[in-house]
Protein backbone atom coordinates (compact mmCIF):
# COMPACT_ATOMS: atom_id res chain seq x y z
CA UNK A 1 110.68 92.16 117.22
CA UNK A 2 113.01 94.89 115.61
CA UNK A 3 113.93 95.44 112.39
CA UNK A 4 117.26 94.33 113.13
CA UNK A 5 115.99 90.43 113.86
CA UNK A 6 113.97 90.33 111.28
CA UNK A 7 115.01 86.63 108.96
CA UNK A 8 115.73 87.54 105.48
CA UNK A 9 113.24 87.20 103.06
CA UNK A 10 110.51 87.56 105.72
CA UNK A 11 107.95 90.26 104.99
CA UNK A 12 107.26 93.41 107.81
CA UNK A 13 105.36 96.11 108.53
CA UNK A 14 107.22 98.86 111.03
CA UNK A 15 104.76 99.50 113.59
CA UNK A 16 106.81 101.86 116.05
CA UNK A 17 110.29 103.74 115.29
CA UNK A 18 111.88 105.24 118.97
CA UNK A 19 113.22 108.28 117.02
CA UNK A 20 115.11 108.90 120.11
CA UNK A 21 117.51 106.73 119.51
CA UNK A 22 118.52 108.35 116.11
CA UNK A 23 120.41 111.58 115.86
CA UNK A 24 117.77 113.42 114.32
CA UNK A 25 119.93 114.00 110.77
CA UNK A 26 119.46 110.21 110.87
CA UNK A 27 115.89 110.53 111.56
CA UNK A 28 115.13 112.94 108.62
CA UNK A 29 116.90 110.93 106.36
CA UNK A 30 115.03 107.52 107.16
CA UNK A 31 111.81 109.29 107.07
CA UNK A 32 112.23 111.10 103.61
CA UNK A 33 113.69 107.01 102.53
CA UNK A 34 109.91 106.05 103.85
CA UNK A 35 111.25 104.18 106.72
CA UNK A 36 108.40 105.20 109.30
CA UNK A 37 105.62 103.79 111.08
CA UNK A 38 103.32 101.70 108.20
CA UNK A 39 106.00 101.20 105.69
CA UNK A 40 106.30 97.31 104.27
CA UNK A 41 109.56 96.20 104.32
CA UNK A 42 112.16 93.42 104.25
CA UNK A 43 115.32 92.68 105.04
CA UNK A 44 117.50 91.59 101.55
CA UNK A 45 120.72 91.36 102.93
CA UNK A 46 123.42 91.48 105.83
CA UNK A 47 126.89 92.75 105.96
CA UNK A 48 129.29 90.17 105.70
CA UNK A 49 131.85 91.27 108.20
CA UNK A 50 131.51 90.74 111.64
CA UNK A 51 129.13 93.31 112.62
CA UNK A 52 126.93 92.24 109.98
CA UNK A 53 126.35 96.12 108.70
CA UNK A 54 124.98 97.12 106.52
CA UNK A 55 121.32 95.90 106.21
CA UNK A 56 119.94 95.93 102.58
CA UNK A 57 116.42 96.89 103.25
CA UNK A 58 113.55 96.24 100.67
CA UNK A 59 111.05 99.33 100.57
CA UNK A 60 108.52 98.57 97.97
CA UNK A 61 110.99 97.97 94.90
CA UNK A 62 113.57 100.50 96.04
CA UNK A 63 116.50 98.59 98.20
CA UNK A 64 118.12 100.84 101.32
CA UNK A 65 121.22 100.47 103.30
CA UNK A 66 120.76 101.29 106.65
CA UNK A 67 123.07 100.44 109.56
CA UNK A 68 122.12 98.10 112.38
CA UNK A 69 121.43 100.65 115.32
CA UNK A 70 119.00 101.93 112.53
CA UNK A 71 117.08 99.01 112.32
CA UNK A 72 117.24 97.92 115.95
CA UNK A 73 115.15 101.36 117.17
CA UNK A 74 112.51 99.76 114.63
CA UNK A 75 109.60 97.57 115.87
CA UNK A 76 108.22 95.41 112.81
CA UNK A 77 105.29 92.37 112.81
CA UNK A 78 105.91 89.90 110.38
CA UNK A 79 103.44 89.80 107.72
């Protein structure tokens, strides 16, 4: 599953990012955030509007926003 689906609340470890996807700005930025391949995360919150961006994202104790197309080149497992 991606990032993206991920239920809130639920626990995740990323286990493959398609950094082709991501303009690679993007791609430095997420990486240097810690959002790569091994990172624990979570999803906190969704956008309220009706493309649901942004995702809050839980890294450790530091909280991200990241946009959907972000989290949907992310492949988590559920912890």
């Amino acid at each position: 599953m991606t990032l993206e689906e991920l239920p809130i609340g639920q626990r995740a470890r990323i286990v493959a990012v398609d950094w082709s996807l991501l303009a690679p700005e993007e791609s430095k930025r997420l990486r240097a955030l810690g959002l790569d391949e091994g990172a624990r995360v979570a999803i906190a919150h969704r956008g309220v509007f009706a493309g649901r961006d942004p995702l809050a994202v839980m890294i450790g104790r530091m909280s991200v926003a990241i946009r959907r197309n972000h989290a949907r080149a992310m492949q988590v497992e559920a912890l």
